[in-house]
C-alpha atoms as a PDB file:
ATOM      1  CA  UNK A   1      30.694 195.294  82.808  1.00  0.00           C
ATOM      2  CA  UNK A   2      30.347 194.042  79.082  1.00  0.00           C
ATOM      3  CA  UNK A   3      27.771 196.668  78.177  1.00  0.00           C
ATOM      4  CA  UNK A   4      31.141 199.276  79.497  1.00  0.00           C
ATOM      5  CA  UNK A   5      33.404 197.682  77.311  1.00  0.00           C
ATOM      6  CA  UNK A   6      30.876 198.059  74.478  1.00  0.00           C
ATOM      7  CA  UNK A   7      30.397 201.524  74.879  1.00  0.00           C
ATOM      8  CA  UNK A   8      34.058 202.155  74.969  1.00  0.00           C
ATOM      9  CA  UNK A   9      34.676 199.998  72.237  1.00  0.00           C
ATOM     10  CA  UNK A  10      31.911 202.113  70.243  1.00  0.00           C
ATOM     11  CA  UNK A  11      33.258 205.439  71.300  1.00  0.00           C
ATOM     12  CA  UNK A  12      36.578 204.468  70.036  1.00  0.00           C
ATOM     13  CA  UNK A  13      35.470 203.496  66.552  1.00  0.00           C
ATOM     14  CA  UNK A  14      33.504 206.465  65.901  1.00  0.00           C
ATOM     15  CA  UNK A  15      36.396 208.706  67.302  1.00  0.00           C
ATOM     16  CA  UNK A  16      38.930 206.988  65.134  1.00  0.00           C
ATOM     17  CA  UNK A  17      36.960 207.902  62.279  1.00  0.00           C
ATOM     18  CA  UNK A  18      36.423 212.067  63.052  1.00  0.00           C
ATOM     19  CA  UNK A  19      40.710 211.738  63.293  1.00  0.00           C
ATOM     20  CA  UNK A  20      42.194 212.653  59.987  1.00  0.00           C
ATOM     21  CA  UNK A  21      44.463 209.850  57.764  1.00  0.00           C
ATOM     22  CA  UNK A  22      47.033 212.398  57.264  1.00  0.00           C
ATOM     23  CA  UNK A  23      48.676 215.797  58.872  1.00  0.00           C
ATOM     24  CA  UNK A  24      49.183 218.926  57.049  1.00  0.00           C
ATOM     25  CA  UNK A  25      52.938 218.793  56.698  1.00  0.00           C
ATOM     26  CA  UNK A  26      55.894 219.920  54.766  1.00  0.00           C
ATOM     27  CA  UNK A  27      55.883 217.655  51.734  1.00  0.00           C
ATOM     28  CA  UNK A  28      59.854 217.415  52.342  1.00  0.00           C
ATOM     29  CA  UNK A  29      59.589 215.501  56.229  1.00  0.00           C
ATOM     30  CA  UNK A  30      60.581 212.494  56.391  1.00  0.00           C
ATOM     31  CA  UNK A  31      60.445 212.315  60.739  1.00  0.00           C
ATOM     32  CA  UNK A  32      57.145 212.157  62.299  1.00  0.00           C
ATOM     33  CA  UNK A  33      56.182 215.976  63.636  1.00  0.00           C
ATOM     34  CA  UNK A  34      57.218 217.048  66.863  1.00  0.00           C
ATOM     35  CA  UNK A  35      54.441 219.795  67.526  1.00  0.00           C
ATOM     36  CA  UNK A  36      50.971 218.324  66.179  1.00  0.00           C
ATOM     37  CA  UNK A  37      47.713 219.782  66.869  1.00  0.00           C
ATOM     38  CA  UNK A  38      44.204 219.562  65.772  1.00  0.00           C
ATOM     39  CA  UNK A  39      41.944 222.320  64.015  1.00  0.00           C
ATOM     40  CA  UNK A  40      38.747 222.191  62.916  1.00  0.00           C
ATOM     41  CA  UNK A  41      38.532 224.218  59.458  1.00  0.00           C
ATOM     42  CA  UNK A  42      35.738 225.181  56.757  1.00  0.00           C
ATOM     43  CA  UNK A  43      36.962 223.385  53.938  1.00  0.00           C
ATOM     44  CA  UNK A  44      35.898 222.430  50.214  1.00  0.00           C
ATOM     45  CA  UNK A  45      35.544 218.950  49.526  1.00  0.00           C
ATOM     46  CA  UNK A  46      36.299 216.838  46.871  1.00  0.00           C
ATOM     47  CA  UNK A  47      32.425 217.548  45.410  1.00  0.00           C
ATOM     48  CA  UNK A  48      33.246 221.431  46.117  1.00  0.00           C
ATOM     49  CA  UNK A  49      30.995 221.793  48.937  1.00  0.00           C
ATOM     50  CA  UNK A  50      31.859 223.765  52.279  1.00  0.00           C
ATOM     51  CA  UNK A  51      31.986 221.329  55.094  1.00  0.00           C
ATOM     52  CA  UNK A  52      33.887 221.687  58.596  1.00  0.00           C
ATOM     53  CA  UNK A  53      36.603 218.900  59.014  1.00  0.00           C
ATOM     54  CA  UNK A  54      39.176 218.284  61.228  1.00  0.00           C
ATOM     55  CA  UNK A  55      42.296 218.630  60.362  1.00  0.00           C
ATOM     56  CA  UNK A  56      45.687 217.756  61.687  1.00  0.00           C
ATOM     57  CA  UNK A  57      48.607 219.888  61.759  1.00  0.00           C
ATOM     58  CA  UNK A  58      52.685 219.842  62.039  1.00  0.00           C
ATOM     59  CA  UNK A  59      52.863 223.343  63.436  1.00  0.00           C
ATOM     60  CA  UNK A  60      56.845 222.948  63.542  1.00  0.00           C
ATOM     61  CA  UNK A  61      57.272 222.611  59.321  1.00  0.00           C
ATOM     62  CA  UNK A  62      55.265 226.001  59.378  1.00  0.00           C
ATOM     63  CA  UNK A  63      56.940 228.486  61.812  1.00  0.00           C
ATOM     64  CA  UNK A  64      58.932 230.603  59.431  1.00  0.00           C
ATOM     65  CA  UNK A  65      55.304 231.211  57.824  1.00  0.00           C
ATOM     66  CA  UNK A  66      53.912 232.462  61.507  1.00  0.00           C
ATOM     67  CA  UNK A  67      56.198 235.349  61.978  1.00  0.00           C
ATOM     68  CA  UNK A  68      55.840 238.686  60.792  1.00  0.00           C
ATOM     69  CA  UNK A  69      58.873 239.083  57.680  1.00  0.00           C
ATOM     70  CA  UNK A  70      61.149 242.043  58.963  1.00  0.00           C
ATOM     71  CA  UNK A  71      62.682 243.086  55.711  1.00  0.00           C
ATOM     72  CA  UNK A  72      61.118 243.275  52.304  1.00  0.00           C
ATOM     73  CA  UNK A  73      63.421 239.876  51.105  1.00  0.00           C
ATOM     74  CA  UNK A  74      61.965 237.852  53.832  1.00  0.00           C
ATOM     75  CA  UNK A  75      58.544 239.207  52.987  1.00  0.00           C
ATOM     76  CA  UNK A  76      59.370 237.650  49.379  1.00  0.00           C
ATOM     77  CA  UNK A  77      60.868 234.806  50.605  1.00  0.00           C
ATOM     78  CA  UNK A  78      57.551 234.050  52.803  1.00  0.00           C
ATOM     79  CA  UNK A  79      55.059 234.729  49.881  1.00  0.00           C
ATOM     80  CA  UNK A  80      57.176 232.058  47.508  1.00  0.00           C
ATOM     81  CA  UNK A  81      57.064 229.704  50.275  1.00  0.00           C
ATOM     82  CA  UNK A  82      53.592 229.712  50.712  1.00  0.00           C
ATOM     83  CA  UNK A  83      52.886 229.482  47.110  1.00  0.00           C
ATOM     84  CA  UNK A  84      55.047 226.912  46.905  1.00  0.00           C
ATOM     85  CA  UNK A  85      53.327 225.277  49.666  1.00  0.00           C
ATOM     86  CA  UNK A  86      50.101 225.384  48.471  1.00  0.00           C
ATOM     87  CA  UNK A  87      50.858 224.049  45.462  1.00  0.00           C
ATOM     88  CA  UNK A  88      52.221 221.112  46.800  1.00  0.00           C
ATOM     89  CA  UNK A  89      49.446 220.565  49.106  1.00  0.00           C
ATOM     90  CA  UNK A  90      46.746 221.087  46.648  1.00  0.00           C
ATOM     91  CA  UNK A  91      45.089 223.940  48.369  1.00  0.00           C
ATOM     92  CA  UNK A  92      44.496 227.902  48.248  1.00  0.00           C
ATOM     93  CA  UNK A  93      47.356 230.121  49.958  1.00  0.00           C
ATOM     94  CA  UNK A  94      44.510 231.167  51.797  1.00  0.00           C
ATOM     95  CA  UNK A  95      43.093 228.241  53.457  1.00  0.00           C
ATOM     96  CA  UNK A  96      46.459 227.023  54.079  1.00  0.00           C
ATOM     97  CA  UNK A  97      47.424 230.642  56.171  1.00  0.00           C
ATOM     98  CA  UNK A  98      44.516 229.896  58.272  1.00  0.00           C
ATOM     99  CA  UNK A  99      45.507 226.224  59.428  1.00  0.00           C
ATOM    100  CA  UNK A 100      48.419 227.319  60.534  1.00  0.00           C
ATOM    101  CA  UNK A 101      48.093 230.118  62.610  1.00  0.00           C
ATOM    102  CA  UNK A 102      47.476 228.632  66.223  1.00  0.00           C
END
């Protein structure tokens, strides 16, 4: 029975670890996401190399981003948003486009 709890206590730590500190998310929420889900992604770390991580994502602060624009304005209004975005979350427009399509 100990060598159990052991082995669950180990598999806990180590899955604790592979879970991200922090969710892709509109910089402007302030409530905790009510549509979260988990991607892994090919991403450039901090040392510029290419490395698969898993990343966590508020699908909900994203949705106007996921739908095709139907008029020219909205098309605008999308591509300033995800600049915007980007910007704020340090990372290519890109990068970000692919994390949140589900």
């Amino acid at each position: 029975m100990a060598v159990t709890r052991t082995a669950l206590l180990l598999i806990c730590a180590f899955s604790v670890q592979a879970v991200p500190e922090q969710c892709l998310q509109d910089p402007a929420r302030t409530q905790p996401c009510p549509h979260l889900i988990y991607k892994q992604a090919q991403l450039t770390d901090k040392q510029g190399n290419n490395t698969k991580q898993l990343v966590c994502v508020c699908l909900s602060d994203f949705t106007d981003l996921q739908t095709q624009p139907s008029s020219e304005a909205e098309r605008v209004r999308q591509r300033m948003r995800l600049k915007s975005l980007a910007a704020q979350l340090n990372m290519d427009e890109q990068t970000l486009l692919e994390l949140i399509r589900y």
